[in-house]
Protein backbone atom coordinates (compact mmCIF):
# COMPACT_ATOMS: atom_id res chain seq x y z
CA UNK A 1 -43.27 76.48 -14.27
CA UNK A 2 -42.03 72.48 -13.72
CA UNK A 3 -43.76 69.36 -14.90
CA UNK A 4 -42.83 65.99 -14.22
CA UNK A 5 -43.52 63.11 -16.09
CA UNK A 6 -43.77 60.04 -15.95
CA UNK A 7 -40.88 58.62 -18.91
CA UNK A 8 -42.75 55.58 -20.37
CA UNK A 9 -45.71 58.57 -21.95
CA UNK A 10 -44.69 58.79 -25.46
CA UNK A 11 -45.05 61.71 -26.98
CA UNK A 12 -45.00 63.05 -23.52
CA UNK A 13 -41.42 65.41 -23.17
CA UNK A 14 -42.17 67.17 -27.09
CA UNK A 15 -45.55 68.54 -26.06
CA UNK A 16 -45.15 69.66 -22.88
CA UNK A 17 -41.59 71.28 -23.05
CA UNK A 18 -43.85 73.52 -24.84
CA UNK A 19 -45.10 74.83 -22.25
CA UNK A 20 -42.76 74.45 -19.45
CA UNK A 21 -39.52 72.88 -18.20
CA UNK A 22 -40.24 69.01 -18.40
CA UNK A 23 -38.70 66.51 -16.14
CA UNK A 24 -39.03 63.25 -17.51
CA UNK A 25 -38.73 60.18 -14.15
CA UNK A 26 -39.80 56.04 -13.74
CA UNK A 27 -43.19 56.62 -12.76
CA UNK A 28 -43.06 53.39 -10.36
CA UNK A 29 -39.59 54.98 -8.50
CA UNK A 30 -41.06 58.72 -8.32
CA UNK A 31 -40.88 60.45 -4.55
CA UNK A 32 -41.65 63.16 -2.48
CA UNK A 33 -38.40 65.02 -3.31
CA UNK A 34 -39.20 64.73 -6.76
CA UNK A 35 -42.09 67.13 -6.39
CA UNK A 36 -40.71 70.02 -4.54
CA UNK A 37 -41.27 73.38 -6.64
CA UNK A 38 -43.28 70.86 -9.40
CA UNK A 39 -46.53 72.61 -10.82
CA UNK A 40 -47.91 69.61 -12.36
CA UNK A 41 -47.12 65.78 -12.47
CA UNK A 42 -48.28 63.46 -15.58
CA UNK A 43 -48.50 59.81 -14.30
CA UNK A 44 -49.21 56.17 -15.67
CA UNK A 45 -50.94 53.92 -13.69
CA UNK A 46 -47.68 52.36 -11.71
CA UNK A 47 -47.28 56.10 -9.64
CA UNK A 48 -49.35 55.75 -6.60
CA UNK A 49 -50.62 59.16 -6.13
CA UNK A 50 -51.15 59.67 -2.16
CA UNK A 51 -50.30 61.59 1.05
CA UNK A 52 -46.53 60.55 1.24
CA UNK A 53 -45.75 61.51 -2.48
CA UNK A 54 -47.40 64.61 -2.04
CA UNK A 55 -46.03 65.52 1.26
CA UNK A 56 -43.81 68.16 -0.48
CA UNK A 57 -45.27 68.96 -3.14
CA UNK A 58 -45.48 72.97 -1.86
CA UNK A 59 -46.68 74.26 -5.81
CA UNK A 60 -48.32 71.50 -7.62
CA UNK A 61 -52.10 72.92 -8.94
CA UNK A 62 -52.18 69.74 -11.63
CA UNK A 63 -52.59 66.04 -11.97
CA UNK A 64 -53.26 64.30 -14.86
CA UNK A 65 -52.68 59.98 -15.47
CA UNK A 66 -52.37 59.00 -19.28
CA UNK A 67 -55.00 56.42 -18.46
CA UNK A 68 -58.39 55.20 -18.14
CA UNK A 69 -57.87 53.65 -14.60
CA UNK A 70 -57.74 56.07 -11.55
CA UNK A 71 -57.55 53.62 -8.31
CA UNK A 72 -53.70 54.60 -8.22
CA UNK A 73 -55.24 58.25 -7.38
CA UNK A 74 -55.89 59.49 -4.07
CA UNK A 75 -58.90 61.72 -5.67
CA UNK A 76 -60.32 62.89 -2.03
CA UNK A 77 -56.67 63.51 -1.22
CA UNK A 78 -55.95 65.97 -4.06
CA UNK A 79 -59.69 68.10 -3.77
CA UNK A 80 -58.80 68.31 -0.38
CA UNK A 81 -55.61 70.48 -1.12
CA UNK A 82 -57.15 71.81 -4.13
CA UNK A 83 -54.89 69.92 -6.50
CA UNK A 84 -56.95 69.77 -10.35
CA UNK A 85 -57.25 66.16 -11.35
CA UNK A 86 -57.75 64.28 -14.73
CA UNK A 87 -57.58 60.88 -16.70
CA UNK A 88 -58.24 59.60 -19.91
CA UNK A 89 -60.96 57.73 -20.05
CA UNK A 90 -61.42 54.90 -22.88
CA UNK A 91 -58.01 55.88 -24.24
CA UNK A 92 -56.90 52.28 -23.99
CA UNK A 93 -60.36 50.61 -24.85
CA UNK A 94 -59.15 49.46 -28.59
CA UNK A 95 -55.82 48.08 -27.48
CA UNK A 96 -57.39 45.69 -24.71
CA UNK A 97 -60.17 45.05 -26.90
CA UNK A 98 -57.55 43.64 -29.45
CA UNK A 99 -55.58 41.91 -26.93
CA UNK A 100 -58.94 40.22 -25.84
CA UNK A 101 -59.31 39.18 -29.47
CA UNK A 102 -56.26 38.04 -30.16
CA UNK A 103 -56.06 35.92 -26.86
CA UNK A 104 -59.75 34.22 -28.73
CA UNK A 105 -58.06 33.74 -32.00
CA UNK A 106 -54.88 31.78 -31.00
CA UNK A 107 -56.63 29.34 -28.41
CA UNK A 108 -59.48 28.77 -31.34
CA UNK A 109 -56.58 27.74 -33.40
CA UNK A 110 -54.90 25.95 -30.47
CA UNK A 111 -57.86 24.18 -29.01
CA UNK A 112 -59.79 23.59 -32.27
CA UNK A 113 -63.11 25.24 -31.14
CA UNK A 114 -65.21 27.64 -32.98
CA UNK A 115 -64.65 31.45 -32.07
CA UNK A 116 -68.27 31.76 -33.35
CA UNK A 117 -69.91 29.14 -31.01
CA UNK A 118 -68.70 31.20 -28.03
CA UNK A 119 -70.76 33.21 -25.83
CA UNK A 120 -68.82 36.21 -24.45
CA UNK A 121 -69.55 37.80 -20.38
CA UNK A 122 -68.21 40.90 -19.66
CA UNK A 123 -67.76 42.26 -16.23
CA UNK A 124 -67.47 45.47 -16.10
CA UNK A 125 -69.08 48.16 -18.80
CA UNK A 126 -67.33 50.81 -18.73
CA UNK A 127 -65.24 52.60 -21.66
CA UNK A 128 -63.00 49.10 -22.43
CA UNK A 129 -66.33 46.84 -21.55
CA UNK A 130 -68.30 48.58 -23.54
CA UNK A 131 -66.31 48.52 -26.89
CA UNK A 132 -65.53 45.44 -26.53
CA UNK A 133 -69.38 44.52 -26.31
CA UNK A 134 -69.99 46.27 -29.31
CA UNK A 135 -67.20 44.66 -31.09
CA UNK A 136 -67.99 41.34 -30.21
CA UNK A 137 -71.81 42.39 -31.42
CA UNK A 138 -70.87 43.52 -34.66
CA UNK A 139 -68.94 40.23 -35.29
CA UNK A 140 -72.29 38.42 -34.34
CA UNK A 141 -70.82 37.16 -30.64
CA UNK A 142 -73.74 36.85 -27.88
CA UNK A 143 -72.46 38.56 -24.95
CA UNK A 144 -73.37 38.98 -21.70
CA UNK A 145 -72.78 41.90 -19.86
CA UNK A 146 -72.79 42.56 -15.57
CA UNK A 147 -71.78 45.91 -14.41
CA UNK A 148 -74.06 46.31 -11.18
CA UNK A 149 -73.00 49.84 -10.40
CA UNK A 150 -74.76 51.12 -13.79
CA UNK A 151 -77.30 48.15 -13.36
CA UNK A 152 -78.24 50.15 -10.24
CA UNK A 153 -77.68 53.98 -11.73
CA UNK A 154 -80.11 53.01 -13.99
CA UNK A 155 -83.39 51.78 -11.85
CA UNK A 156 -81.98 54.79 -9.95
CA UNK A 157 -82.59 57.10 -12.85
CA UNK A 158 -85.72 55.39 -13.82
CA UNK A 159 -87.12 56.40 -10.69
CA UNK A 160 -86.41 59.88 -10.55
CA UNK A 161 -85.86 61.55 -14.00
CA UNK A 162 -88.07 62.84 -16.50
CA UNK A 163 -89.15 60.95 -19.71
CA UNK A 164 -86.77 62.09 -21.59
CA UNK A 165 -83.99 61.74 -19.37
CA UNK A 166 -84.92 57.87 -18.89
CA UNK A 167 -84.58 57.67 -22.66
CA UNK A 168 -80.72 58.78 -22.42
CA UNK A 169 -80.12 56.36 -19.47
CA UNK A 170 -78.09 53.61 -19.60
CA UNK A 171 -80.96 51.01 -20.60
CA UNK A 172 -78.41 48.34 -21.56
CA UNK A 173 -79.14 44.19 -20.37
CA UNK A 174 -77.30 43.34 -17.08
CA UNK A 175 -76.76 40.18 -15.92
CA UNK A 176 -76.05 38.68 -12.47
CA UNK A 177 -72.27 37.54 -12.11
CA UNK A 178 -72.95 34.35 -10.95
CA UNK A 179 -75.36 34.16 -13.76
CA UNK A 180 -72.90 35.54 -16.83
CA UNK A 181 -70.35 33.08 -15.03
CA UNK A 182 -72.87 29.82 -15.29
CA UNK A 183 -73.69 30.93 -18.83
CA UNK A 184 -70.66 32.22 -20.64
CA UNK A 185 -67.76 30.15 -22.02
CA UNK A 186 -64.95 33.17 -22.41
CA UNK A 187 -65.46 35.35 -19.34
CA UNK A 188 -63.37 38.86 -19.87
CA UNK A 189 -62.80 41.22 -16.19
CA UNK A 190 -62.38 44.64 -17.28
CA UNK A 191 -63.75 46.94 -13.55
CA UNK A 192 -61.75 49.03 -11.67
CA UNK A 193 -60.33 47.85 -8.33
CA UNK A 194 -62.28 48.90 -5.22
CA UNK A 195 -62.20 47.99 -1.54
CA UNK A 196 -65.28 49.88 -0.54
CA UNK A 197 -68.62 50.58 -1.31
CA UNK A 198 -71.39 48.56 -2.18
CA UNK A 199 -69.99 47.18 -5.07
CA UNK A 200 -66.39 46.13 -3.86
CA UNK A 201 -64.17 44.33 -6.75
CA UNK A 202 -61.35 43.22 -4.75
CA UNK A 203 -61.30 39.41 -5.50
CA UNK A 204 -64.38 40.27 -7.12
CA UNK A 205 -63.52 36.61 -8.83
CA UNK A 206 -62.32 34.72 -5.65
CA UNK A 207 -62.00 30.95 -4.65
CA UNK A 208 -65.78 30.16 -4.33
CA UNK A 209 -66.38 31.93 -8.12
CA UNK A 210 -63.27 30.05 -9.58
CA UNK A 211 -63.90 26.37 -8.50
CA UNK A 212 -67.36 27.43 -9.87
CA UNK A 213 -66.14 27.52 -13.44
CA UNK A 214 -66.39 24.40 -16.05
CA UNK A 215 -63.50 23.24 -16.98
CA UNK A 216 -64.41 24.28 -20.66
CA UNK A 217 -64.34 28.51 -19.93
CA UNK A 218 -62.01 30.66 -20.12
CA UNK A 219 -61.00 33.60 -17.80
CA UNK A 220 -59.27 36.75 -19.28
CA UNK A 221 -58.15 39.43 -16.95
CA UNK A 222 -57.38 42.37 -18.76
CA UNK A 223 -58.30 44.85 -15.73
CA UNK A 224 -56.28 44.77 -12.58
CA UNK A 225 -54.73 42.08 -10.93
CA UNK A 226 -56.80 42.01 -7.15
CA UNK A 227 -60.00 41.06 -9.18
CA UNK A 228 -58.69 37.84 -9.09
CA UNK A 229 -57.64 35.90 -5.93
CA UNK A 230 -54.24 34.86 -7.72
CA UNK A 231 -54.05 32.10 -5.18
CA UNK A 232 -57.00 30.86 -5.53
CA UNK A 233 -56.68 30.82 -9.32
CA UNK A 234 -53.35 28.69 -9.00
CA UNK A 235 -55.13 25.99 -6.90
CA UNK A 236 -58.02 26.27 -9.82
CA UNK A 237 -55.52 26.05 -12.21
CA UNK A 238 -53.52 22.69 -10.73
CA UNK A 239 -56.87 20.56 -11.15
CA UNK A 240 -55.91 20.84 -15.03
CA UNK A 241 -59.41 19.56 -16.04
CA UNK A 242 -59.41 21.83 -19.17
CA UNK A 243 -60.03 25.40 -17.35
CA UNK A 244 -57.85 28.11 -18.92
CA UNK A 245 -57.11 31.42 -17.19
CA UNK A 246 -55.16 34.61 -19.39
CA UNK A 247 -53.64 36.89 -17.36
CA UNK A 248 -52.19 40.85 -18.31
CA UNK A 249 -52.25 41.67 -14.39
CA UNK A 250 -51.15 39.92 -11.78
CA UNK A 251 -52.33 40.63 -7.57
CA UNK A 252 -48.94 41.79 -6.25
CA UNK A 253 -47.26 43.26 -9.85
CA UNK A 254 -44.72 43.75 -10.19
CA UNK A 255 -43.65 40.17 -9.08
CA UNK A 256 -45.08 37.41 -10.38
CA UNK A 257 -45.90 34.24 -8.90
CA UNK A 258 -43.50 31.84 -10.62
CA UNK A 259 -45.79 28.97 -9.74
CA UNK A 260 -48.94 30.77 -11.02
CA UNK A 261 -47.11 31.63 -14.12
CA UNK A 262 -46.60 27.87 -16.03
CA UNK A 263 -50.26 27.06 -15.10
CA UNK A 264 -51.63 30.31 -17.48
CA UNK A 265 -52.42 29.78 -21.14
CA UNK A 266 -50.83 33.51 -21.68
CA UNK A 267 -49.50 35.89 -19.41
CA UNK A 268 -48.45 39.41 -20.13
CA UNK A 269 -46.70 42.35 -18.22
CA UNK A 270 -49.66 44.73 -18.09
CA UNK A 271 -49.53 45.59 -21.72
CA UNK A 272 -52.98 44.93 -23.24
CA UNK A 273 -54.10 48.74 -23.65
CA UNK A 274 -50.28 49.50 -24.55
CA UNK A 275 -50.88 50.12 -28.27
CA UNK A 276 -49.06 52.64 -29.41
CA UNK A 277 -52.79 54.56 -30.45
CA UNK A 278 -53.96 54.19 -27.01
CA UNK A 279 -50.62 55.72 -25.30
CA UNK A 280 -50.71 58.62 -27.48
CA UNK A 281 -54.43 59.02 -26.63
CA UNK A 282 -53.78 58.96 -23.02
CA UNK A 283 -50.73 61.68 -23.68
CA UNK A 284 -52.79 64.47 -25.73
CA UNK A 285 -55.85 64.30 -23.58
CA UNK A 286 -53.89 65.12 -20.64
CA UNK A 287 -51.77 67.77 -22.11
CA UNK A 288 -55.04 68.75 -24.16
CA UNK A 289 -57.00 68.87 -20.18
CA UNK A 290 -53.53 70.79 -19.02
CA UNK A 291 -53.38 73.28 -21.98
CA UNK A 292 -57.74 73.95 -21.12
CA UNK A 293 -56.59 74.46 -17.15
CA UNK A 294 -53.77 77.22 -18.35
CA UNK A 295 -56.30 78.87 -20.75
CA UNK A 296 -53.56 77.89 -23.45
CA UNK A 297 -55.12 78.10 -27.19
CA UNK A 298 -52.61 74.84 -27.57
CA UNK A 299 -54.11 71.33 -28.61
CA UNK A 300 -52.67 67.97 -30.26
CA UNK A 301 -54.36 65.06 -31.41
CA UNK A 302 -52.93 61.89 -31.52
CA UNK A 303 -53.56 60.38 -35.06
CA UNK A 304 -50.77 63.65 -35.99
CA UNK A 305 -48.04 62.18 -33.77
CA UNK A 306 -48.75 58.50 -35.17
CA UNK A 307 -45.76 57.22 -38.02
CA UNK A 308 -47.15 55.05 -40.52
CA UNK A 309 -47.70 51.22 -39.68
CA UNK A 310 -45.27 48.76 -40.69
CA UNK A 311 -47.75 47.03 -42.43
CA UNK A 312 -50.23 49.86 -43.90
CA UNK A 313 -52.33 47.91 -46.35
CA UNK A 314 -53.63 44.46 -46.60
CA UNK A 315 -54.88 43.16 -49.61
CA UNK A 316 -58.17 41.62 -49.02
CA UNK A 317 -59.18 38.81 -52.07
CA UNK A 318 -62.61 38.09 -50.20
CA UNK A 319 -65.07 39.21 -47.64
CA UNK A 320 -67.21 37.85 -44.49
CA UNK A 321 -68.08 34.74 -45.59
CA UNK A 322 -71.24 32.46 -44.06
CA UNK A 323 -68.62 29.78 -43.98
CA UNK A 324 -67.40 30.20 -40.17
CA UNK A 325 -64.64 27.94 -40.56
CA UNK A 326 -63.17 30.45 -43.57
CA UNK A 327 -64.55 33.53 -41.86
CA UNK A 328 -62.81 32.61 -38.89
CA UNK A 329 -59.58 31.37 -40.58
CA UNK A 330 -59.46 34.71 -42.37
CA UNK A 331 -59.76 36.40 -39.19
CA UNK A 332 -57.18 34.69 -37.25
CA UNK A 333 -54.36 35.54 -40.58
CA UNK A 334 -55.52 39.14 -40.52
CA UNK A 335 -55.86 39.85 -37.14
CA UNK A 336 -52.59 37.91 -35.77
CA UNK A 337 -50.56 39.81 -38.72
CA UNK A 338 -50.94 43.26 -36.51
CA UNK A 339 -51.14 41.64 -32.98
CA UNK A 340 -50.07 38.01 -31.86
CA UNK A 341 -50.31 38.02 -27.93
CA UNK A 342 -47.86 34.99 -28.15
CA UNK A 343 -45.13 37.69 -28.63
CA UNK A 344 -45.52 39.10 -25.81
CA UNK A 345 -46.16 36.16 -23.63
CA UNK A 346 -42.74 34.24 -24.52
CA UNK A 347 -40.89 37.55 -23.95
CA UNK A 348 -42.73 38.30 -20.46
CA UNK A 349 -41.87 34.10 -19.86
CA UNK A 350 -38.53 34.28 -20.47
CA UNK A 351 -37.39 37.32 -18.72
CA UNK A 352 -39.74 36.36 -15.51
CA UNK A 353 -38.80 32.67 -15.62
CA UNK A 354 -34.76 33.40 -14.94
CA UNK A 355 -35.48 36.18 -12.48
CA UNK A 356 -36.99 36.50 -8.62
CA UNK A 357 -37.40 39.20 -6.14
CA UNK A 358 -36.16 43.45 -7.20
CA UNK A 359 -35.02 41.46 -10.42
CA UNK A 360 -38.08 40.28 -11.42
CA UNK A 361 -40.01 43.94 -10.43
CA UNK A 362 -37.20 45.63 -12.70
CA UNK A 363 -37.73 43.33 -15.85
CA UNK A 364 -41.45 43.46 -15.44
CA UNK A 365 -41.25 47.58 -15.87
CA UNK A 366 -38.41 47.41 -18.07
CA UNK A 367 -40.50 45.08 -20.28
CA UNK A 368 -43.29 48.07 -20.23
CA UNK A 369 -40.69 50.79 -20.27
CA UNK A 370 -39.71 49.07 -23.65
CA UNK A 371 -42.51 48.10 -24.81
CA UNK A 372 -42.70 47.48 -29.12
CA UNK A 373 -44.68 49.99 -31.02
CA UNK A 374 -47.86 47.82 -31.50
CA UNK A 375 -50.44 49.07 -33.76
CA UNK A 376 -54.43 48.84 -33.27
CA UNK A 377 -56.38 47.96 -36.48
CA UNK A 378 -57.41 51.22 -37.61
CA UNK A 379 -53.84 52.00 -38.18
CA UNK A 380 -54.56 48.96 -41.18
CA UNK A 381 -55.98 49.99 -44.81
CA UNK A 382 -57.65 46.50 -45.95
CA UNK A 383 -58.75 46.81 -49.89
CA UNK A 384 -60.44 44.77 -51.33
CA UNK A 385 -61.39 43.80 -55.18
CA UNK A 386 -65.36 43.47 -56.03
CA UNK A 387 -65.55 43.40 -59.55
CA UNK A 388 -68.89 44.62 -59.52
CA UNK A 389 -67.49 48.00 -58.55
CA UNK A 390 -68.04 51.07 -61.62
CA UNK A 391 -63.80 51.64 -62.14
CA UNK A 392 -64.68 55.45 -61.45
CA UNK A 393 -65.88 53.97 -58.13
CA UNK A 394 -64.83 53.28 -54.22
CA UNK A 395 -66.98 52.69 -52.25
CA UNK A 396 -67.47 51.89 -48.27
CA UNK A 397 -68.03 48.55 -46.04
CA UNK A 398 -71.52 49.09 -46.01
CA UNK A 399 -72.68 49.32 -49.60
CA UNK A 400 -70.30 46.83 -50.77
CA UNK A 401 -71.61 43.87 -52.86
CA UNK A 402 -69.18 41.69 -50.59
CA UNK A 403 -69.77 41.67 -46.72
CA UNK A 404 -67.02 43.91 -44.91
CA UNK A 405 -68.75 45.69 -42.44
CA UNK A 406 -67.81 43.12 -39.39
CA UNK A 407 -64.05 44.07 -40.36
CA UNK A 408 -64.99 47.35 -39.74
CA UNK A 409 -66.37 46.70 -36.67
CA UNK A 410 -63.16 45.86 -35.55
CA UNK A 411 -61.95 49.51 -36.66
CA UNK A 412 -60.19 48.69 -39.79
CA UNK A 413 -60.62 51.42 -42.49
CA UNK A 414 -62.25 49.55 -45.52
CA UNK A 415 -61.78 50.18 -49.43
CA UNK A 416 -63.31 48.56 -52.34
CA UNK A 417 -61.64 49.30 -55.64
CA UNK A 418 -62.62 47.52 -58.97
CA UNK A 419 -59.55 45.24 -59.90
CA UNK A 420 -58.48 47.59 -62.52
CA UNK A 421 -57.28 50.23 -59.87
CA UNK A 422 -55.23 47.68 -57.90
């Protein structure tokens, strides 16, 4: 039995060579030769799974991408030759919902604005939509939320199921687009790419949308690059009346538009959901899906493979504070200590800026390839003193005499000792 894989999974070539002889290739570079006599293939989201890669693929029974997104997957393409698919959905929802926040935190600091004061539209609820709605909620954000596929599920399911049923539907708030773009100021894109359909999200965000916007929003694309016309975004872009535009994807990645790049507030080499956390999510629930295909009694779970952060413990002297200008202060310290998105943007700047053409492709999946291991938040102990704490005492965010249950909304793992056991 042969599986290849794609190089950049971690964790990837120690859990399968359990099972089988593991060949380990770029995922972007990967060809038809590659899977002759291959029984399964393990993919990112750069392998573009259709008829000419599988054109000699005379054994392979298994497909599985360490992601959440699947529009690199020919799906009707492998059920037609009876080829077993899987992904791994909302593996990468806490590292792009960290990104997101981090992006907030440094142009509140930047711009002088109020993370607070911001209303928050999501397009797109899915796995990484959705937790970011909640985490936005739990910090007391309004947010908007458009995801017309479910919108439509729903009155669909209304219609036609039983009581009960209705009251496990999806029964969430949608708003229009055009709406959630007039009324939000930070508008995050986090859908799927489709060409088809009645919901198509190919330039979902196009020229008309764009010169729309107020110069005071902001427009984060954390999803995939053709949701935004990227040309109509540079013409938005050159009115510099205030507008700013993040980008993680880009229309035609792996090259860049070198005259789109300058205009962007932060850009980034498709890295927001590339925590280390999320990657090794992505990696055990595809071997874990493989193992259930074999009948294998095998299983891993990612928090076992994880080292231990860097930075494991932060000491917290105070909690959530109704002064926003503190609260949000403390945020910014805590939050930018694990993740500072202007890392990544001056390394993706300077190796794009000095490059063009194959060059520029290679450095922008080397830069992946090599990617730091960046922790998510829950990978953070924070402790924190309340001297109204018994010493023979810890105990959680929620029953805490000081407020830390929005820091836990964010996923950090709370303690609160008495200041006797620090």
């Amino acid at each position: 039995m042969k599986i290849v894989i794609d190089e950049n999974m971690p964790y990837a070539e120690a859990l399968f060579s359990q099972l089988s002889e593991v060949k380990m290739l770029p995922g972007r570079t990967m060809t038809a030769d590659d899977l002759v006599d291959v029984d399964a293939l393990m993919i990112r989201s750069v392998t573009k799974v259709n008829a000419q890669l599988l054109s000699k693929a005379n054994k392979l029974k298994f497909v599985g991408t360490a992601t959440a997104g699947q529009d690199h997957v020919d799906k009707a393409l492998l059920a037609q030759k009876g080829i077993y698919f899987t992904s791994a959905p909302g593996c990468n929802k806490v590292g792009v919902t960290e990104y997101v926040f981090s992006v907030l935190m440094v142009l509140a600091q930047q711009h002088g604005f109020c993370v607070f004061d911001k209303t928050i539209g999501i397009v797109g609820a899915g796995q990484v939509g959705s937790y970011l709605a909640q985490c936005m909620t739990g910090l007391g954000f309004k947010v908007l939320l458009n995801d017309p596929p479910k919108q439509q599920q729903f009155k669909q399911q209304q219609n036609k199921q039983s009581h009960a049923e209705q009251q496990q539907a999806d029964s969430r708030e949608f708003v229009e687009l055009d709406n959630l773009l007039e009324q939000a100021d930070v508008v995050c894109l986090h859908t799927p790419i489709t060409k088809d359909g009645d919901h198509p999200t190919h330039h979902l965000i196009d020229a008309k949308r764009l010169n729309a916007l107020r110069a005071d929003q902001i427009l984060i694309n954390a999803a995939r690059g053709p949701v935004v016309d990227n040309q109509a975004l540079k013409a938005r872009l050159q009115q510099q009346d205030g507008f700013i535009a993040v980008l993680d994807v880009f229309e035609f990645e792996p090259q860049v538009d070198l005259e789109l790049l300058p205009l962007l507030a932060f850009a980034t080499p498709h890295i927001a959901g590339y925590g280390l956390e999320g990657k090794a999510r992505g990696t055990t629930m595809i071997f874990n899906a493989y193992c259930e295909f074999l009948n294998l009694p095998n299983r891993a779970n990612a928090s076992e493979l994880l080292p231990v952060a860097p930075i494991p413990q932060v000491q917290l002297s105070t909690g959530w504070s109704e002064d926003r200008e503190k609260t949000q202060a403390l945020l910014h310290n805590l939050t930018q200590l694990i993740y500072d998105v202007r890392h990544d943007d001056a390394v993706f700047r300077r190796e794009m800026s000095r490059l063009d053409g194959k060059a520029q492709a290679q450095a922008f999946d080397r830069l992946r390839k090599q990617y730091w291991d960046r922790r998510e938040y829950s990978a953070i102990r924070l402790v924190c003193i309340d001297k109204a704490v018994p010493t023979s005492t810890t105990v959680t965010a929620s029953t805490a005499a000081i407020d830390l249950t929005p820091f836990a909304s964010l996923g950090f793992n709370i303690e609160v000792l008495h200041e006797s056991k620090i």
